[in-house]
N, C-alpha and C. Protein backbone atom coordinates (compact mmCIF):
# COMPACT_ATOMS: atom_id res chain seq x y z
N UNK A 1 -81.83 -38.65 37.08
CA UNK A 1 -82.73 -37.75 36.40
C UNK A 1 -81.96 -36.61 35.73
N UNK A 2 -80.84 -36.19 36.61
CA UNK A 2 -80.25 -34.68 35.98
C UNK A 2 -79.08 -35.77 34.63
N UNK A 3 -78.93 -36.35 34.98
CA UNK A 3 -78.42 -36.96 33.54
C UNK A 3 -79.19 -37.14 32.66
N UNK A 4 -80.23 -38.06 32.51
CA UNK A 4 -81.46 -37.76 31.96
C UNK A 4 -81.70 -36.67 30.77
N UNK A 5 -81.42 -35.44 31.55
CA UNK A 5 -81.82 -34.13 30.93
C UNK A 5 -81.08 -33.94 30.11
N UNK A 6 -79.91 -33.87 30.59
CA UNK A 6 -78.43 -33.47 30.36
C UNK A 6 -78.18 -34.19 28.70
N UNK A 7 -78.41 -35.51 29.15
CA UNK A 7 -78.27 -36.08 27.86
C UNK A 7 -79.34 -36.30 26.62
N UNK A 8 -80.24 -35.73 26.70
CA UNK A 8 -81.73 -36.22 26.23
C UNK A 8 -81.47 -35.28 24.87
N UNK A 9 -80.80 -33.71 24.88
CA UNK A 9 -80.40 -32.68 23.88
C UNK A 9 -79.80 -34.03 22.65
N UNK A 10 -78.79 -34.35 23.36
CA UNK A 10 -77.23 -34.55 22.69
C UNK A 10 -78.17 -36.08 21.85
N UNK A 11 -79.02 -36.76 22.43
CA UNK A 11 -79.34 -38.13 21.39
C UNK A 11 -80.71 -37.84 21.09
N UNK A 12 -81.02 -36.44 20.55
CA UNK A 12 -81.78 -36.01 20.11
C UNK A 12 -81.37 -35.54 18.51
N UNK A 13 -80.15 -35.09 19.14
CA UNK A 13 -79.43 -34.35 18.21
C UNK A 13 -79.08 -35.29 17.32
N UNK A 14 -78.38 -36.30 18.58
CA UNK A 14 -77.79 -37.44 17.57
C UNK A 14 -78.51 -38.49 16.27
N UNK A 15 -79.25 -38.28 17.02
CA UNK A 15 -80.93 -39.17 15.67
C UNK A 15 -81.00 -38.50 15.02
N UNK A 16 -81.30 -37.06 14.80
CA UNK A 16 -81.48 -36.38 13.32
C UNK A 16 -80.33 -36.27 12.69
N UNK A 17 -79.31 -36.58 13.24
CA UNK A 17 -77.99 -36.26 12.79
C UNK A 17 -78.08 -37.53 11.35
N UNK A 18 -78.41 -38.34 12.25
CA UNK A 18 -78.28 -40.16 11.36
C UNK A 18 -79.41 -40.30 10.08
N UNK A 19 -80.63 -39.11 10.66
CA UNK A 19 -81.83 -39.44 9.73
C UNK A 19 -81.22 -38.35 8.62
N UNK A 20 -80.79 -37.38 8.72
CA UNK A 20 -80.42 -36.57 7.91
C UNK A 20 -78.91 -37.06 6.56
N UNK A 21 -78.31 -37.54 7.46
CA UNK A 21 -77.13 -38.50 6.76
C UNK A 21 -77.41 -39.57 5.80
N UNK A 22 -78.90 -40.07 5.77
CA UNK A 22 -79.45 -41.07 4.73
C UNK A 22 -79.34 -40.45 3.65
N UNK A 23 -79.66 -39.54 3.62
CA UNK A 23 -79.37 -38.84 2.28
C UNK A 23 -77.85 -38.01 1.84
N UNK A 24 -76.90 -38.44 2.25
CA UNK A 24 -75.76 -37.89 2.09
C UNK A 24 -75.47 -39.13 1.23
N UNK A 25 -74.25 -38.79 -0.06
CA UNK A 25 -74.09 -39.77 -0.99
C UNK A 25 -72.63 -40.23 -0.18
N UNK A 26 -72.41 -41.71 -0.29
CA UNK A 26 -71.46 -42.41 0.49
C UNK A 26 -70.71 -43.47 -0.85
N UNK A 27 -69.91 -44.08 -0.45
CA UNK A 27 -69.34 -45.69 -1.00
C UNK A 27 -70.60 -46.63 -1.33
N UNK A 28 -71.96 -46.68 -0.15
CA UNK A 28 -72.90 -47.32 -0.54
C UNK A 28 -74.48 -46.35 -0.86
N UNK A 29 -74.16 -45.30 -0.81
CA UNK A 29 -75.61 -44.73 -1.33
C UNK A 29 -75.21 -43.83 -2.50
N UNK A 30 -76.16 -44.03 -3.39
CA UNK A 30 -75.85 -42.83 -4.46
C UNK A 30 -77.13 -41.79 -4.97
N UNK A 31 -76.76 -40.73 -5.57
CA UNK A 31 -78.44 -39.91 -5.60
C UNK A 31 -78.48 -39.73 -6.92
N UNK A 32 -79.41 -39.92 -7.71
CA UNK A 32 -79.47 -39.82 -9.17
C UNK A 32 -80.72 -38.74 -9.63
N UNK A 33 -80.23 -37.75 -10.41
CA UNK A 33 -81.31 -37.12 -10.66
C UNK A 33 -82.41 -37.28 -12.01
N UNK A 34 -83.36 -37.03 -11.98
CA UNK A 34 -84.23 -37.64 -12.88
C UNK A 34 -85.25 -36.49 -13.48
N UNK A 35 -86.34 -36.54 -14.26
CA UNK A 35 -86.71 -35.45 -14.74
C UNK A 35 -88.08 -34.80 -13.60
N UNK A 36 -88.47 -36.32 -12.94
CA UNK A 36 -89.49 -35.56 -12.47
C UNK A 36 -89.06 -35.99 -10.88
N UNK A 37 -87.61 -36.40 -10.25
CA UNK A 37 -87.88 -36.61 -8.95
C UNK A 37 -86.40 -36.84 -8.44
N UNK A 38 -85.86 -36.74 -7.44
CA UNK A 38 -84.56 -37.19 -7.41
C UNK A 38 -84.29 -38.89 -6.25
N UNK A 39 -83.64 -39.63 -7.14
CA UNK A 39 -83.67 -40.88 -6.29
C UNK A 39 -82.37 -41.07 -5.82
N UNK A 40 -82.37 -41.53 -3.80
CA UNK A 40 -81.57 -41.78 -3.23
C UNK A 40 -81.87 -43.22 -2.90
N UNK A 41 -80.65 -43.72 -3.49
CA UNK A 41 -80.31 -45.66 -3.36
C UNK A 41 -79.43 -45.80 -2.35
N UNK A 42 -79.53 -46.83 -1.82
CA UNK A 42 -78.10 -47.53 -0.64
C UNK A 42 -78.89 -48.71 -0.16
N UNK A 43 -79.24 -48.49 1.18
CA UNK A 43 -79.71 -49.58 2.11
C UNK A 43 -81.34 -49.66 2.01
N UNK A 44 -81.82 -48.17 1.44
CA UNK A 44 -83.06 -47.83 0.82
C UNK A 44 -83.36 -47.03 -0.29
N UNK A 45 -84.62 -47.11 -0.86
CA UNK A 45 -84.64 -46.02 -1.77
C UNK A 45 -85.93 -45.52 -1.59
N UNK A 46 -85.67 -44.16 -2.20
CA UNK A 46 -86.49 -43.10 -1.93
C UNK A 46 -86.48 -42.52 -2.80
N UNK A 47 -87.64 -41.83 -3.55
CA UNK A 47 -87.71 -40.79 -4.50
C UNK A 47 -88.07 -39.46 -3.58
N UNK A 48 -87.92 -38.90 -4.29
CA UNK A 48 -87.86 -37.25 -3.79
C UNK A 48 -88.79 -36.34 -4.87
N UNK A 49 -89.72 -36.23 -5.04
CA UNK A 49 -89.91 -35.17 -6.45
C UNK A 49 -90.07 -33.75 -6.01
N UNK A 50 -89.91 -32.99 -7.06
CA UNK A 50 -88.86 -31.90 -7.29
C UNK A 50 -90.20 -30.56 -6.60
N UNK A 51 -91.58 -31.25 -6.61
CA UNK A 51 -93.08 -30.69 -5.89
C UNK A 51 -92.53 -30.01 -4.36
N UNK A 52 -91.45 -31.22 -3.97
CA UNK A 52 -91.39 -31.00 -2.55
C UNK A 52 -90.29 -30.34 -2.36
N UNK A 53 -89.05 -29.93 -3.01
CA UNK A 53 -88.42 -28.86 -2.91
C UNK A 53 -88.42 -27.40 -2.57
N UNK A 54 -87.95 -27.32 -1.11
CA UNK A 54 -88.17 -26.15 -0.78
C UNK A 54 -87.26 -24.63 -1.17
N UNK A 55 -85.79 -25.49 -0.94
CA UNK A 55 -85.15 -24.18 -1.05
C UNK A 55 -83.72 -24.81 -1.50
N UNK A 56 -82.54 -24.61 -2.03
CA UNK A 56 -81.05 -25.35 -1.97
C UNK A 56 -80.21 -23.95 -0.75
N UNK A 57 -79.23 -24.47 -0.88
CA UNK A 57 -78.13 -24.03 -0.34
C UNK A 57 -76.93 -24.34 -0.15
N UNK A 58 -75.92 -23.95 0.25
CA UNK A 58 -74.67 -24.13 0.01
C UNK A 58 -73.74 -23.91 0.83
N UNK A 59 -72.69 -24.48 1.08
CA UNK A 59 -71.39 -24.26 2.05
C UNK A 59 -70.42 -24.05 1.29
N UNK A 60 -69.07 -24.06 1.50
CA UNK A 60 -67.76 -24.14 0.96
C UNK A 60 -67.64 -25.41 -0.13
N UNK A 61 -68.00 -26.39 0.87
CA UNK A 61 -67.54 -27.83 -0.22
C UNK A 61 -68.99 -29.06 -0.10
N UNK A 62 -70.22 -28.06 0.02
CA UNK A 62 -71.45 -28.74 -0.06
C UNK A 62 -72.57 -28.56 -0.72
N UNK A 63 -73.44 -29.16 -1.32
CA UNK A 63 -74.74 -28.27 -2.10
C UNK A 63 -75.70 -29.26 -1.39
N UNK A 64 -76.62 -28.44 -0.92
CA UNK A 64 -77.74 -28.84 -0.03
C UNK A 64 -78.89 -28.74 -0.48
N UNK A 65 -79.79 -29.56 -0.79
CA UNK A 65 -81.04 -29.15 -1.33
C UNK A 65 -82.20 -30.01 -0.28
N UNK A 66 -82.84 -28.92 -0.07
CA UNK A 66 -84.03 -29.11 1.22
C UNK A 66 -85.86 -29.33 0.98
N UNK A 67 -86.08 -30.54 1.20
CA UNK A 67 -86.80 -31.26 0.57
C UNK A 67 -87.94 -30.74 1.72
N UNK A 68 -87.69 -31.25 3.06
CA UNK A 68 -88.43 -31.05 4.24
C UNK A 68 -87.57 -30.78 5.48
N UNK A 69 -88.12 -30.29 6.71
CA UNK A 69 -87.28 -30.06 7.74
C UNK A 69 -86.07 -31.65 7.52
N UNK A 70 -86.76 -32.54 7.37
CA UNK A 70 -86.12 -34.17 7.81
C UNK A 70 -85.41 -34.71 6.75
N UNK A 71 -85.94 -34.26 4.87
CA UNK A 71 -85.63 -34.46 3.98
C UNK A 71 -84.61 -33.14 3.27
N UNK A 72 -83.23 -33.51 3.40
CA UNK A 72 -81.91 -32.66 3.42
C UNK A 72 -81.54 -33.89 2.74
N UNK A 73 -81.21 -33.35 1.11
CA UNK A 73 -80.02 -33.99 -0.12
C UNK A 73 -78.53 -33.18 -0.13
N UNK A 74 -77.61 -33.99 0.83
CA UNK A 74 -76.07 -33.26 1.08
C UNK A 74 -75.11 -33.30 -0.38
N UNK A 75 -74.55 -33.11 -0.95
CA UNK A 75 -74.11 -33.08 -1.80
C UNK A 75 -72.75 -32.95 -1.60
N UNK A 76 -71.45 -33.75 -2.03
CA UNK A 76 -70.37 -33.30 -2.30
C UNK A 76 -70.11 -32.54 -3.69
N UNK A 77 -69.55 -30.86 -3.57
CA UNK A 77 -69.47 -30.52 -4.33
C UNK A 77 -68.17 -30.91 -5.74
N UNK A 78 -66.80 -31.60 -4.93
CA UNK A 78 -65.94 -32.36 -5.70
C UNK A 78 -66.90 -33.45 -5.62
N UNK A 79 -67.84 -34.23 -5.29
CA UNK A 79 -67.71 -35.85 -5.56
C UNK A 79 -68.80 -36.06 -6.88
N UNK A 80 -68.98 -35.32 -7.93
CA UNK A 80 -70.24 -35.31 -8.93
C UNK A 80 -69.75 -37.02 -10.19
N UNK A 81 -69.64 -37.99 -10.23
CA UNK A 81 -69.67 -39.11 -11.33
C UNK A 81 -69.90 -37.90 -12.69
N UNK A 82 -70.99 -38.08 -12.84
CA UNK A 82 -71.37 -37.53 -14.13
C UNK A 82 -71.97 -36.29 -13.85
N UNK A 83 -71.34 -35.02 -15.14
CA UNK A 83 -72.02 -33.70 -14.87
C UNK A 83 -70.96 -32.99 -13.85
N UNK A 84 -71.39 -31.53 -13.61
CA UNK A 84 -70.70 -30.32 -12.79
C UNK A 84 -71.20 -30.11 -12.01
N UNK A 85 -71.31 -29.35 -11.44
CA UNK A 85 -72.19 -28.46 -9.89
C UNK A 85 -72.96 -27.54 -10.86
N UNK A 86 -72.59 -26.79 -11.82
CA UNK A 86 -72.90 -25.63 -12.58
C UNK A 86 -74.04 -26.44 -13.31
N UNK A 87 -74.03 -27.45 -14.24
CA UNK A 87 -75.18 -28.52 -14.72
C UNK A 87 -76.27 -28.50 -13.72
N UNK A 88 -75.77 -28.77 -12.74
CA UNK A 88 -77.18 -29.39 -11.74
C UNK A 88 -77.50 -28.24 -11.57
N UNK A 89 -77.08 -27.33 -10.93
CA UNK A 89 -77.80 -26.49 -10.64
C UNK A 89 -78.52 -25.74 -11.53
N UNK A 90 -78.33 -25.66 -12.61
CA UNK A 90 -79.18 -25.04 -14.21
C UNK A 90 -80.71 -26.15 -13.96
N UNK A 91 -79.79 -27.73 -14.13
CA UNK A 91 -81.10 -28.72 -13.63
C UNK A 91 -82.21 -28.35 -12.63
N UNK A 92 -81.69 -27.99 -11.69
CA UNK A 92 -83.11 -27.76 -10.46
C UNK A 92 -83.18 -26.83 -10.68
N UNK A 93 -83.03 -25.40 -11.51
CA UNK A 93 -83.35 -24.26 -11.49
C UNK A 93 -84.80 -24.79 -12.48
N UNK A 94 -84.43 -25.47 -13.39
CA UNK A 94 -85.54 -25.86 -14.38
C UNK A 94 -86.47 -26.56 -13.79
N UNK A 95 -86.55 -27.43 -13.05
CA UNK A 95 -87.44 -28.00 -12.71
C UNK A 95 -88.11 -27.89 -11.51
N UNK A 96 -87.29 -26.85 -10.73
CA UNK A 96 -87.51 -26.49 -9.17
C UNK A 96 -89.45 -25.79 -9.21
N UNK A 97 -90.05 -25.96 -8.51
CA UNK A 97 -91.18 -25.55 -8.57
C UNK A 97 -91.65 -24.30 -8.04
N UNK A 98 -92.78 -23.48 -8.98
CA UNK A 98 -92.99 -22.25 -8.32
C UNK A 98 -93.51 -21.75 -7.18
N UNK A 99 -94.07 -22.65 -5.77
CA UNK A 99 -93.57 -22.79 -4.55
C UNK A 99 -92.43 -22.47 -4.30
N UNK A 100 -91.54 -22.85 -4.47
CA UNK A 100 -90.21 -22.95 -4.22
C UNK A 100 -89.08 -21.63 -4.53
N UNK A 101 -89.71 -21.19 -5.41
CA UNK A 101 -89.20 -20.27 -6.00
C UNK A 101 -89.51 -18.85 -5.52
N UNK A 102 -91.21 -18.82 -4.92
CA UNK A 102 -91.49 -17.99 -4.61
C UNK A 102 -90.74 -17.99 -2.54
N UNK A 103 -90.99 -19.05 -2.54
CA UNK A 103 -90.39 -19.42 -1.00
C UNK A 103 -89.09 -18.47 -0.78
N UNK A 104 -88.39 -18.74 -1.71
CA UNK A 104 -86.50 -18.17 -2.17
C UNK A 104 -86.93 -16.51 -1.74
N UNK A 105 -88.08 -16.00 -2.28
CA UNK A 105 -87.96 -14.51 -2.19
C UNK A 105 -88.36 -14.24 -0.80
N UNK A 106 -89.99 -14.82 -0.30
CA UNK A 106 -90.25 -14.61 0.95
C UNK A 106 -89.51 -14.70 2.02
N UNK A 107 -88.44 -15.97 2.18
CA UNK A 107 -87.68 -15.87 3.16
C UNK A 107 -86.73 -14.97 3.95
N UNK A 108 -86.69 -13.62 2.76
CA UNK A 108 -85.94 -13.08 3.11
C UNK A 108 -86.97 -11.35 3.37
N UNK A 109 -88.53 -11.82 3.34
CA UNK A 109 -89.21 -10.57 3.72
C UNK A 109 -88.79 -10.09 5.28
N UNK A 110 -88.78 -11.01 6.48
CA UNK A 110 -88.89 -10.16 7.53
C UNK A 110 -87.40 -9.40 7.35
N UNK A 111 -86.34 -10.16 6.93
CA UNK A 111 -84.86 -8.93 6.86
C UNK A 111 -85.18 -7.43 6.28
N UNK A 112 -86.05 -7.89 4.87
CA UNK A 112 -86.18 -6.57 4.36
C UNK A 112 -87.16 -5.52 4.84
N UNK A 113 -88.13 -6.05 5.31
CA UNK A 113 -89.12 -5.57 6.13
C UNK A 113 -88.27 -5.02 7.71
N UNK A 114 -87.52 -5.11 8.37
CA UNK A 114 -86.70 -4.53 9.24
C UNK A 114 -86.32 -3.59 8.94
N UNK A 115 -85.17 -3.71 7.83
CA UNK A 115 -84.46 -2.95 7.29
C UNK A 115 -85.19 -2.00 6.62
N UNK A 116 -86.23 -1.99 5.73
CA UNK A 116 -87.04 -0.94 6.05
C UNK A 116 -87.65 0.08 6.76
N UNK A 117 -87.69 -0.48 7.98
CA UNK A 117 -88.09 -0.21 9.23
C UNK A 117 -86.99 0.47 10.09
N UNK A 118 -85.73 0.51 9.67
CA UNK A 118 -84.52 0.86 10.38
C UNK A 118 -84.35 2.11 9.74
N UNK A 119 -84.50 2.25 8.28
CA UNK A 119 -84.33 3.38 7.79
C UNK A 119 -85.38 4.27 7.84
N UNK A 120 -86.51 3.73 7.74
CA UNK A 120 -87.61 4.63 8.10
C UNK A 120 -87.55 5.43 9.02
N UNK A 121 -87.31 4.98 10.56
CA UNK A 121 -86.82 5.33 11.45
C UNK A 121 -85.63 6.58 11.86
N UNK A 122 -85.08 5.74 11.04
CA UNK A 122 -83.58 6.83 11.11
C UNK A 122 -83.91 8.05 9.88
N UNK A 123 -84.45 8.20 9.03
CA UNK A 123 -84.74 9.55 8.01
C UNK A 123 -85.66 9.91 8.97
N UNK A 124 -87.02 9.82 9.75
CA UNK A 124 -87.39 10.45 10.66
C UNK A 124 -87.14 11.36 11.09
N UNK A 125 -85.89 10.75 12.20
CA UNK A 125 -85.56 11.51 12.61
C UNK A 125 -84.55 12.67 12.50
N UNK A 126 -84.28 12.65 11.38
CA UNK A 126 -83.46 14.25 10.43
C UNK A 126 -84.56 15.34 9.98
């Protein structure tokens, strides 16, 4: 049973790890973008349209664009065939939806709403 537990995290982890990786572009999957949806080919295909785009993001050597908690498009930022990083991203800026856009600002209300709240606080008390 205490193994059970122990291990139940780690191949929890490990399954979203694999469901999330479908959409990473490989030797056999590729992601093509389109005007109204983005399609990931390999062992399956899937369209994506651009409605369900929540937010992108970015690492050092990744561009991430977040479809749903489950739906994550990984991106190598060297591995682009055709086009730049700078292209695409002009691309989904255009077509990214105003959901999405407005999402980009809200996410960052409770920080600013703190931080409001920190200074408020602190001029107070002077």
């Amino acid at each position: 049973m205490i193994l059970l537990i122990k291990s139940f995290p780690q191949l929890v982890g490990d399954k979203r790890f694999k469901e999330r990786m479908l959409f990473a572009p490989s030797a056999k999957r590729s992601i093509n973008f389109y005007d109204e949806y983005v399609e990931v080919k390999g062992k399956f295909s899937q369209k994506l349209p651009y409605k369900e785009l929540k937010r992108t993001g970015q690492t050092r050597s990744l561009y991430l664009l977040f479809f749903t908690e489950r739906r994550i498009v990984i991106l190598h930022k060297a591995g682009f065939r055709k086009g730049t990083l700078a292209e695409l991203k002009e691309f989904i800026k255009e077509h990214r939806p105003f959901q999405s856009k407005i999402y980009g600002i809200i996410r960052y209300l409770p920080a600013v709403m703190a931080f409001v709240l920190f200074v408020s606080i602190f001029w107070s008390e002077f």
